[in-house]
N, C-alpha and C. Protein backbone atom coordinates (compact mmCIF):
# COMPACT_ATOMS: atom_id res chain seq x y z
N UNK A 1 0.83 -1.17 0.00
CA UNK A 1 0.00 0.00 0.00
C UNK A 1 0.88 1.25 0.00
N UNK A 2 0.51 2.10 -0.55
CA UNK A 2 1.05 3.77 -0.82
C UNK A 2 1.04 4.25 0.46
N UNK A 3 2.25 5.31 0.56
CA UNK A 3 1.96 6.42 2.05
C UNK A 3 0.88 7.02 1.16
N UNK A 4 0.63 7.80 2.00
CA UNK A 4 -0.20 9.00 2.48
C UNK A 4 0.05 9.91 2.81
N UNK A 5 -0.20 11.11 1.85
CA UNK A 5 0.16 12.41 2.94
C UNK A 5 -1.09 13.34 2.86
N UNK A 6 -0.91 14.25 3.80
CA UNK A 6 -2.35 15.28 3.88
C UNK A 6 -1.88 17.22 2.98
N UNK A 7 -1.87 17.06 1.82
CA UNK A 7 -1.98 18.33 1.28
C UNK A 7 -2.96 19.31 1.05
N UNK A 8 -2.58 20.80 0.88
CA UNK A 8 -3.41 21.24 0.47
C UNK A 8 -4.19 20.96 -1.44
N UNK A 9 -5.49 21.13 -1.44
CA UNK A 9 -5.69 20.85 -2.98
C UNK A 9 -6.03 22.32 -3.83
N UNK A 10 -6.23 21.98 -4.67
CA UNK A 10 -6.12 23.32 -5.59
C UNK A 10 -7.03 24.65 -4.89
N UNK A 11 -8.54 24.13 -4.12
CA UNK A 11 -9.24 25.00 -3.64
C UNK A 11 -8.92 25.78 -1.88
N UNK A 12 -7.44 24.98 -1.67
CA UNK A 12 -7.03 25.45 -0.58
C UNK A 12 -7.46 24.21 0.82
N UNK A 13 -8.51 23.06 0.80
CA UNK A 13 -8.55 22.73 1.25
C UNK A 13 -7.67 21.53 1.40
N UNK A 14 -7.67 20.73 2.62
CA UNK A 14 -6.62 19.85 3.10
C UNK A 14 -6.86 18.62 1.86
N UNK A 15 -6.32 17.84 1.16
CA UNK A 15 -6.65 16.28 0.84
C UNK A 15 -5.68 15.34 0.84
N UNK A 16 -5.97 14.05 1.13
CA UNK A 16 -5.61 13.41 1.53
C UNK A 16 -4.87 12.46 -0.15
N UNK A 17 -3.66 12.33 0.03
CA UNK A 17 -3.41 12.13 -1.58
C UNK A 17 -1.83 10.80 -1.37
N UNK A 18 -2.22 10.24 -2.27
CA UNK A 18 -0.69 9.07 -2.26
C UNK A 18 0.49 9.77 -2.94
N UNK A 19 1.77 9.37 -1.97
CA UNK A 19 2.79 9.74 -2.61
C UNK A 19 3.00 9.34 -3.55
N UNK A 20 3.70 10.40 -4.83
CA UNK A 20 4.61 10.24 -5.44
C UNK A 20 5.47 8.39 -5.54
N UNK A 21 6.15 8.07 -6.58
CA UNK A 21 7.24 7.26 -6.52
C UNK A 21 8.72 7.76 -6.42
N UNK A 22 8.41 9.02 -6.10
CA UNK A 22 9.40 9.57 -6.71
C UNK A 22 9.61 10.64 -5.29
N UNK A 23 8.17 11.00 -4.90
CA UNK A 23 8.26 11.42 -3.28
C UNK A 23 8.76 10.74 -1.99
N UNK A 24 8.25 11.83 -1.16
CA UNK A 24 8.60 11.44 -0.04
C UNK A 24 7.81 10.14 0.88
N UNK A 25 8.10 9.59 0.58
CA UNK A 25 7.33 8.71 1.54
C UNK A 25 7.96 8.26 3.16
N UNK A 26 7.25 7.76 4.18
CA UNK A 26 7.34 7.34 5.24
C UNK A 26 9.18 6.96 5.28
N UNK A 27 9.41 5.84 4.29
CA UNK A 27 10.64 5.22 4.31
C UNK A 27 11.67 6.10 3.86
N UNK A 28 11.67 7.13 2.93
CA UNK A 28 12.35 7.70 2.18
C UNK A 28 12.81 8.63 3.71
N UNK A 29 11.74 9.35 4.53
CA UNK A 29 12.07 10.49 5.42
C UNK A 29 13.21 9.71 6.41
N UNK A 30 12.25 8.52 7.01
CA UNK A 30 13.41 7.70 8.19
C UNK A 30 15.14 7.61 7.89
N UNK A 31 15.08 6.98 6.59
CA UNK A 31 16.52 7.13 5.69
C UNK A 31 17.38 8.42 5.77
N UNK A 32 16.37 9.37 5.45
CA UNK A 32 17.50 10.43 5.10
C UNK A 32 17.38 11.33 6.42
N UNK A 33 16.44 10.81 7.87
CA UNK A 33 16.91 11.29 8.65
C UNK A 33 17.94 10.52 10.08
N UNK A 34 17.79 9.46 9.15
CA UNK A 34 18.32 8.57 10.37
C UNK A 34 20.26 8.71 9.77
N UNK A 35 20.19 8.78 8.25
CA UNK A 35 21.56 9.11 7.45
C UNK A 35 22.13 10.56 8.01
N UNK A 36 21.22 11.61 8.22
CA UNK A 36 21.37 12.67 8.41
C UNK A 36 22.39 12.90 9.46
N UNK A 37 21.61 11.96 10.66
CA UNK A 37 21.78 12.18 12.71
C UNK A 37 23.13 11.20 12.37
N UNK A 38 23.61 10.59 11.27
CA UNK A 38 25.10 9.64 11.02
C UNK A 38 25.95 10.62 10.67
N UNK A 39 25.78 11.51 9.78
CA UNK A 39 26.75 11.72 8.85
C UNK A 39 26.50 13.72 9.12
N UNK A 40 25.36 14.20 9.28
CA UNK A 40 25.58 15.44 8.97
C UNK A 40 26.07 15.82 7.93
N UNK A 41 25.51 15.23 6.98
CA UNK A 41 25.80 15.61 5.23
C UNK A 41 24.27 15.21 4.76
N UNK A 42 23.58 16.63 4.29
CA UNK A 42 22.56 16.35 3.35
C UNK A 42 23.01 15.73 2.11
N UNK A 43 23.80 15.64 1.40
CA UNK A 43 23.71 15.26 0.12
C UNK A 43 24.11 13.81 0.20
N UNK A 44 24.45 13.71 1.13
CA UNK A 44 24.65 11.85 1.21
C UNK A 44 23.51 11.20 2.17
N UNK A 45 22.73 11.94 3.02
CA UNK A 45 21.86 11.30 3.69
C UNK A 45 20.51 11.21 2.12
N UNK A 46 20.40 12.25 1.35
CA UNK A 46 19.40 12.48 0.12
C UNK A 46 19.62 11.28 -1.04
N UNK A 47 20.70 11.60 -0.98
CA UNK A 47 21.50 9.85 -1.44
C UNK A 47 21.19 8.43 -1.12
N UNK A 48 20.96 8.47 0.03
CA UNK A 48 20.61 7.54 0.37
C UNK A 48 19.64 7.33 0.38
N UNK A 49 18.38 8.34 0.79
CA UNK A 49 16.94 8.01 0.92
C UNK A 49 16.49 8.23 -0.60
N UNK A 50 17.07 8.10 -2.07
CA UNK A 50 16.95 8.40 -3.10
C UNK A 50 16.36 9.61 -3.73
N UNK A 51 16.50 10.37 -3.45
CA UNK A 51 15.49 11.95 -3.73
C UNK A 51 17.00 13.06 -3.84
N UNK A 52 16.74 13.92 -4.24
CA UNK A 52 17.77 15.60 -4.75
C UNK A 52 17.77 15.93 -3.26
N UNK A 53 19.25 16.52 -2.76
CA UNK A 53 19.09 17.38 -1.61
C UNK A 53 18.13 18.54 -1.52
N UNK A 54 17.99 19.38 -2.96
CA UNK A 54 17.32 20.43 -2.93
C UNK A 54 15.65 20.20 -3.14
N UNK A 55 15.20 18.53 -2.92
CA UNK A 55 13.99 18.47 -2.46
C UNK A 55 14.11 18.42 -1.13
N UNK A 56 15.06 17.96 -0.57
CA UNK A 56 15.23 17.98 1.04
C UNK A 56 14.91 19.27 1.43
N UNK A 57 15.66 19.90 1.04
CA UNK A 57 15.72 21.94 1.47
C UNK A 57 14.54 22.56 1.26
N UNK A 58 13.75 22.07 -0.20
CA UNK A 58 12.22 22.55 -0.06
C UNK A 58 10.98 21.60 0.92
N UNK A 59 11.66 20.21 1.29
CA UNK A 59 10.30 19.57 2.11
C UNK A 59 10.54 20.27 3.57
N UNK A 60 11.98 20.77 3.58
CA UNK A 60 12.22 20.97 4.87
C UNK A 60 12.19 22.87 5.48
N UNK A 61 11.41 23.13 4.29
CA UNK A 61 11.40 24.69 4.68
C UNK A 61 9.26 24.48 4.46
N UNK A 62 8.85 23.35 3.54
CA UNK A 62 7.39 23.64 3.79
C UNK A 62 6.51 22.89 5.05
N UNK A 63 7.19 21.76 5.35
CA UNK A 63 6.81 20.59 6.85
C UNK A 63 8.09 20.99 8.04
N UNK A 64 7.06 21.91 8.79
CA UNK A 64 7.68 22.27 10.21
C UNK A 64 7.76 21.07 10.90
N UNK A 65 7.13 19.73 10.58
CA UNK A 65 7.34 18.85 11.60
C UNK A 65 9.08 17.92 10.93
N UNK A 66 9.06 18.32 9.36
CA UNK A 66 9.74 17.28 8.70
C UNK A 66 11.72 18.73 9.43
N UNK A 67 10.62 19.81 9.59
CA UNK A 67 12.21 20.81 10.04
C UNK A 67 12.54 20.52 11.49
N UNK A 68 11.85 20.66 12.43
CA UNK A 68 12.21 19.97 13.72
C UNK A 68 12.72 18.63 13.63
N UNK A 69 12.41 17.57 12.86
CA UNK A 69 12.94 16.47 12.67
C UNK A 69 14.48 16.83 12.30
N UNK A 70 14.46 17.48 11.46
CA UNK A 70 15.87 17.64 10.43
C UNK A 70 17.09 17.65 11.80
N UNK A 71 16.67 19.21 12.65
CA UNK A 71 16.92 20.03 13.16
C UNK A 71 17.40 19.14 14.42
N UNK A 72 16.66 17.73 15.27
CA UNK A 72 17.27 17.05 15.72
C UNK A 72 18.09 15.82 15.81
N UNK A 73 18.27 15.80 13.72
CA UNK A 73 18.89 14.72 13.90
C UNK A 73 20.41 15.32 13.58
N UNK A 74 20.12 16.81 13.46
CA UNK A 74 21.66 17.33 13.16
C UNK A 74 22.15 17.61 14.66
N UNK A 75 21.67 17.66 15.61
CA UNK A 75 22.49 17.50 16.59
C UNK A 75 22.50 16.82 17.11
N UNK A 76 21.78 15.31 17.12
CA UNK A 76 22.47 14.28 17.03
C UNK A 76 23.95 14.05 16.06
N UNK A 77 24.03 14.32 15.63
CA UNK A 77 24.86 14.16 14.60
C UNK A 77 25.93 14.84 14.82
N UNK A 78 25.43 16.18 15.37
CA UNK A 78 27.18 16.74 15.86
C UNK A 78 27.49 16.07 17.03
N UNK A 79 26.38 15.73 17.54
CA UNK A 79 27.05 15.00 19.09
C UNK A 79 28.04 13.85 18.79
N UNK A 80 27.39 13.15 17.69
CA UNK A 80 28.58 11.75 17.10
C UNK A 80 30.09 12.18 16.50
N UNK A 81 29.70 13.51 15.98
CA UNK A 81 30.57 13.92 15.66
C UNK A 81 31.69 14.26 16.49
N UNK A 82 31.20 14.73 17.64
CA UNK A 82 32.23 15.43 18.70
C UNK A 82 32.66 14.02 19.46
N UNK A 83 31.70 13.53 19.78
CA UNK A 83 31.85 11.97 20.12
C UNK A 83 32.59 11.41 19.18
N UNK A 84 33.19 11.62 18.10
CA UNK A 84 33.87 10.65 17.17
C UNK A 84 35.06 11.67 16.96
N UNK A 85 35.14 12.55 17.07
CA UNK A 85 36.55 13.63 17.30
C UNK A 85 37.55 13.29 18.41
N UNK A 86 36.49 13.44 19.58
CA UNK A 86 37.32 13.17 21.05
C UNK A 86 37.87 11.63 21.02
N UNK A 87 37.10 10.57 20.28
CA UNK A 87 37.56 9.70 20.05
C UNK A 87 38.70 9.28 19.68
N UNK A 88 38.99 9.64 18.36
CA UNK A 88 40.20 9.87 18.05
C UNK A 88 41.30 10.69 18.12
N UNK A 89 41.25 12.00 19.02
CA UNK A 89 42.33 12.39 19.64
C UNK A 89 42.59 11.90 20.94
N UNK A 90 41.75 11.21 22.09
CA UNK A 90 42.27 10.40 22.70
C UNK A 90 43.29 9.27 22.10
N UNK A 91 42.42 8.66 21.45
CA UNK A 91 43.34 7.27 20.58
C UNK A 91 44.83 8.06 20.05
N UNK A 92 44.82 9.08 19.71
CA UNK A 92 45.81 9.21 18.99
C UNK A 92 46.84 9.40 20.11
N UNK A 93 46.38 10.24 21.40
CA UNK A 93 47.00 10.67 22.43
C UNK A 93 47.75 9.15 23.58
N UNK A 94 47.01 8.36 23.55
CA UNK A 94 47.01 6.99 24.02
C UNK A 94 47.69 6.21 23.32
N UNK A 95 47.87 6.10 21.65
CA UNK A 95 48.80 5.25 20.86
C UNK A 95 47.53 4.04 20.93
N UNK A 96 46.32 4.13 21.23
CA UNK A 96 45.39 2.88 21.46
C UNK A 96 44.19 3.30 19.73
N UNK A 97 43.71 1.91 19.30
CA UNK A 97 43.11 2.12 18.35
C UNK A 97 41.69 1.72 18.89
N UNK A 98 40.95 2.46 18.83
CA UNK A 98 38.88 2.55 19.40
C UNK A 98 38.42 1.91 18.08
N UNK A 99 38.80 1.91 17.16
CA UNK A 99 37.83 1.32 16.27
C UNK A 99 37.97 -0.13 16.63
N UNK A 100 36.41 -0.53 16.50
CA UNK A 100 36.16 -1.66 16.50
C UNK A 100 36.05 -2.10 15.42
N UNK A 101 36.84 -3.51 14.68
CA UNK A 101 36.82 -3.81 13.16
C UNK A 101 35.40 -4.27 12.91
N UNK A 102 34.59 -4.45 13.54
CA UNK A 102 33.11 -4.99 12.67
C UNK A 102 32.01 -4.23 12.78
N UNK A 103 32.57 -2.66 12.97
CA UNK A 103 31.78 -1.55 13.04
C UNK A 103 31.33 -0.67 11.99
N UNK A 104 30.40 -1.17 11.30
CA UNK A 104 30.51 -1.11 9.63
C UNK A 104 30.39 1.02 9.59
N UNK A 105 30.13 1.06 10.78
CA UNK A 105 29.30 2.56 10.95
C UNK A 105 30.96 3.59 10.90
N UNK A 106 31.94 2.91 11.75
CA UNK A 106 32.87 3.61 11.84
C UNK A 106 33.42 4.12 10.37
N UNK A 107 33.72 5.31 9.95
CA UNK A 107 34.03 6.00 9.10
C UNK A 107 35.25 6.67 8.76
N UNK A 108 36.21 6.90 8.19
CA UNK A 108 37.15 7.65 7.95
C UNK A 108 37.27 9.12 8.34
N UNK A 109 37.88 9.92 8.95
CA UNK A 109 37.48 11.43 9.47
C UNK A 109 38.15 12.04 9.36
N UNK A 110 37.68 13.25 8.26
CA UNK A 110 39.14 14.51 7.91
C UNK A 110 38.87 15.14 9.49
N UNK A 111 39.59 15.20 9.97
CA UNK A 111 39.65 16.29 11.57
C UNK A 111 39.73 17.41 11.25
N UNK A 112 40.34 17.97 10.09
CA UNK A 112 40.35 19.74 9.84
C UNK A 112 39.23 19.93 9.56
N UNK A 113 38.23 19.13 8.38
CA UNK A 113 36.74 19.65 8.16
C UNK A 113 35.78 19.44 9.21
N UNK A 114 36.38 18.18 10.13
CA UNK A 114 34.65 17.90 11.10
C UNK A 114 35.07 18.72 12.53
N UNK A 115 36.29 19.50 12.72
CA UNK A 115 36.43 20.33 13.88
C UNK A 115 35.59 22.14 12.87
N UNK A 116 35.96 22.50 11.70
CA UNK A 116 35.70 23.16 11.14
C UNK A 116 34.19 23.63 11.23
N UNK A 117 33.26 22.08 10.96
CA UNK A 117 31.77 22.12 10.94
C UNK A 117 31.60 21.84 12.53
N UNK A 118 32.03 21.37 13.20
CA UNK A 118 31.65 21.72 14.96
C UNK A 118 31.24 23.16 15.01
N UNK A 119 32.52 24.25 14.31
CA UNK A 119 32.87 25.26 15.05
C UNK A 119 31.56 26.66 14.10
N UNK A 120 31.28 25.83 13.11
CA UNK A 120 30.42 26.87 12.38
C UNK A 120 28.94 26.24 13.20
N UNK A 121 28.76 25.41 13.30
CA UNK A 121 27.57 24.84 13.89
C UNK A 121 27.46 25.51 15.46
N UNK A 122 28.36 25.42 16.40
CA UNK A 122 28.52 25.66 17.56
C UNK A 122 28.23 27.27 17.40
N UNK A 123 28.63 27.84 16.65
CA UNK A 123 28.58 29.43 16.53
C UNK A 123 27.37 30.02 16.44
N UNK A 124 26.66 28.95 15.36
CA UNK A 124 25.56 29.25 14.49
C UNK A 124 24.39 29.26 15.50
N UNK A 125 25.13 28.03 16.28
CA UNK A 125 23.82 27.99 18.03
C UNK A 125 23.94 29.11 18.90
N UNK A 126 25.07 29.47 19.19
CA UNK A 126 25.42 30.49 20.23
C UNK A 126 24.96 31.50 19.96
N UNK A 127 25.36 32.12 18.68
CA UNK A 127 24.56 33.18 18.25
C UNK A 127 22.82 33.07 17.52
N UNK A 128 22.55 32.08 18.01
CA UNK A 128 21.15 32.08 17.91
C UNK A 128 20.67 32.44 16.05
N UNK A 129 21.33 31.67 15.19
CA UNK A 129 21.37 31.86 13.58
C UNK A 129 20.21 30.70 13.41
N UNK A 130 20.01 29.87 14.36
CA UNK A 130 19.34 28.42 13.96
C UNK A 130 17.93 28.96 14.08
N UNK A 131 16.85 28.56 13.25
CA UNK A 131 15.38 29.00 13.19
C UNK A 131 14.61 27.74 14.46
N UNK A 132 13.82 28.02 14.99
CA UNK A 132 13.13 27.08 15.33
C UNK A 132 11.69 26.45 13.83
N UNK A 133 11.29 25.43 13.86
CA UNK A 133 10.29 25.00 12.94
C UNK A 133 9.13 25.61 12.47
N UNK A 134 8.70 26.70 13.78
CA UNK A 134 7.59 27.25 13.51
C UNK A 134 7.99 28.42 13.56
N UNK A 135 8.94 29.09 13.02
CA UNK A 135 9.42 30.69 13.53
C UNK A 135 9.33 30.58 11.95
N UNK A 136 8.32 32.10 11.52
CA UNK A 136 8.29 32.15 9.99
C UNK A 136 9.74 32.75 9.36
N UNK A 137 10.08 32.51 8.03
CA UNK A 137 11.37 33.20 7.79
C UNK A 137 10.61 34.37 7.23
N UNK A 138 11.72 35.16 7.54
CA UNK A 138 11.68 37.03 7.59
C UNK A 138 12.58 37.07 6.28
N UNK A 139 11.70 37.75 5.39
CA UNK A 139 12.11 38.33 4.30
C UNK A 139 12.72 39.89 4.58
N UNK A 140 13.81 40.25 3.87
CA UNK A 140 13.61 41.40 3.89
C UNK A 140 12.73 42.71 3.23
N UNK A 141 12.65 43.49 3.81
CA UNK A 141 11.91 44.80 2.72
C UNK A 141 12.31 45.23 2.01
N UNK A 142 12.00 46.04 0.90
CA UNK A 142 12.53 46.69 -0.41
C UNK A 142 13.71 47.64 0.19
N UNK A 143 13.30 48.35 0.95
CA UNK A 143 13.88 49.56 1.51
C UNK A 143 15.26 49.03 1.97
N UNK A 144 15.44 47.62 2.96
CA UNK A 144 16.26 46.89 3.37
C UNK A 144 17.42 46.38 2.17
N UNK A 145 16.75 45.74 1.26
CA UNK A 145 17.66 45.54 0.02
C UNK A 145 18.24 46.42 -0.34
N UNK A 146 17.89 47.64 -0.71
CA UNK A 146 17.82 48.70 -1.25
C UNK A 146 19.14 49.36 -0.43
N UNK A 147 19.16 49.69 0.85
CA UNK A 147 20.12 50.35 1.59
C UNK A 147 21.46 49.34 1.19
N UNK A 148 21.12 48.12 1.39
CA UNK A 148 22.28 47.01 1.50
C UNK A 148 23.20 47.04 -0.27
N UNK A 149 22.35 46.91 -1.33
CA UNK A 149 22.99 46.91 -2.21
C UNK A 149 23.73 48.47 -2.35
N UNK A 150 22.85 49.43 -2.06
CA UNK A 150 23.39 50.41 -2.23
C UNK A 150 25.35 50.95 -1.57
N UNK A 151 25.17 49.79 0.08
CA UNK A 151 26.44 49.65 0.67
C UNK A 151 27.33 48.80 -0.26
N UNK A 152 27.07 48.21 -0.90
CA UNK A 152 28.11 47.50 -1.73
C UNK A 152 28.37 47.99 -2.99
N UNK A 153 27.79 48.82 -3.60
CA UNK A 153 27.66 49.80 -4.48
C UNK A 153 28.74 50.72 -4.68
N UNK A 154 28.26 51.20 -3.29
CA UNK A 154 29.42 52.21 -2.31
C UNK A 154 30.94 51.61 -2.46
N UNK A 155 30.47 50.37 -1.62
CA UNK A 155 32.11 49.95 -1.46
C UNK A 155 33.05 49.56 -2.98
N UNK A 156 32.21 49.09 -3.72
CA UNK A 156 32.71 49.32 -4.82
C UNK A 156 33.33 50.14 -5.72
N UNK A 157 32.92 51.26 -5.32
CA UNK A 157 33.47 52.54 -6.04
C UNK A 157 34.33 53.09 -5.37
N UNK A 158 34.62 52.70 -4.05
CA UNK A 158 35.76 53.21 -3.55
C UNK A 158 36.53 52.40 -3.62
N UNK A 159 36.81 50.93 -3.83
CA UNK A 159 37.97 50.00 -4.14
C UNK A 159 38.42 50.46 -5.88
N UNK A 160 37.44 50.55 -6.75
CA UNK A 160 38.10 51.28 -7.89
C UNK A 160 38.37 52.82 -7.72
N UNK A 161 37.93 53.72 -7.31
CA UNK A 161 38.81 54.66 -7.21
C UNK A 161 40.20 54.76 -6.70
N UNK A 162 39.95 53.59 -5.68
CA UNK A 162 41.49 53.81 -4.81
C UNK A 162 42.38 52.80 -5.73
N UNK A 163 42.01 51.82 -6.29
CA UNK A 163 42.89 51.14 -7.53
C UNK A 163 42.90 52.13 -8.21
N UNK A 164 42.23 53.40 -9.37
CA UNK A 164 42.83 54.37 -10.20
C UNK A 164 43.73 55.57 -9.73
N UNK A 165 43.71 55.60 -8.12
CA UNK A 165 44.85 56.68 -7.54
C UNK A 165 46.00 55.89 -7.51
N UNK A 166 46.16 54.03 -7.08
CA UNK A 166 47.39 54.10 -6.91
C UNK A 166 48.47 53.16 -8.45
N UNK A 167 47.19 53.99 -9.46
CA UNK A 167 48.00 53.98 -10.82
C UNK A 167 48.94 54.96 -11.20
């Protein structure tokens, strides 16, 4: 039998409609969030659950429940991560090897990129950059664009002027 999901239909009301083969279904979400809370790589957890990352990025900006999901399997995921960092700088510090050989999960680990993504992730929390699921995103206003391009506008014309003075 087909999932099920509950959309809106053309007249705005809710209906009840079978996925796609090609959608999201029940199995497809578990995959690419259970890949997700492993790896902290959309494009390999999307990989896996067979679907485009950039359907991931649109199911996961229109289902607040499918963004809170996302949202805790990525920190699960840094937790493994930090959990799999400290791992191996103990081991390395000890001369002792933690991998267990029939641990199909254990993975290879650049340490410059997964201390790198700790530290943008960790930031991104601290400074409060992370949305909660139901917090709408804030567009900016015309006026807002408007000032901003105009600052780069700006800055532009003063990096070429000051390149034609020190001709």
């Amino acid at each position: 039998m087909a999932d099920t999901v509950v959309r809106r239909g053309r007249n705005g009301k809710p209906q009840v409609r079978a996925t796609h083969s090609n959608g999201w279904t029940k199995k497809r979400r578990e995959t690419f969030l259970n890949t997700l809370a492993e790896t902290c790589n959309v494009t390999a957890s999307a990989r896996a659950a067979g679907v485009w990352p950039s359907n991931a990025y649109k199911l996961r900006r229109s289902d607040a429940e499918f963004a809170a999901l996302w949202r805790a399997a990525m920190v699960v995921g840094y937790d493994r991560l930090e959990a799999r960092l400290l791992e191996v700088a103990t081991s390395a510090l000890n001369d002792i090897d933690l991998k267990d050989p029939g641990d199909t999960k254990s993975r290879e680990i650049n340490f410059d990129n997964a201390v790198k993504l700790l530290r943008t992730h960790r930031g991104a929390v601290a400074e409060g950059r992370t949305r909660s699921a139901d917090a709408p995103r804030r567009r900016a206003t015309q006026e807002e664009t408007d000032a901003a391009l105009i600052r780069k506008l700006d800055a532009l014309d003063r990096r070429r002027k000051a390149k034609n003075d020190r001709k």
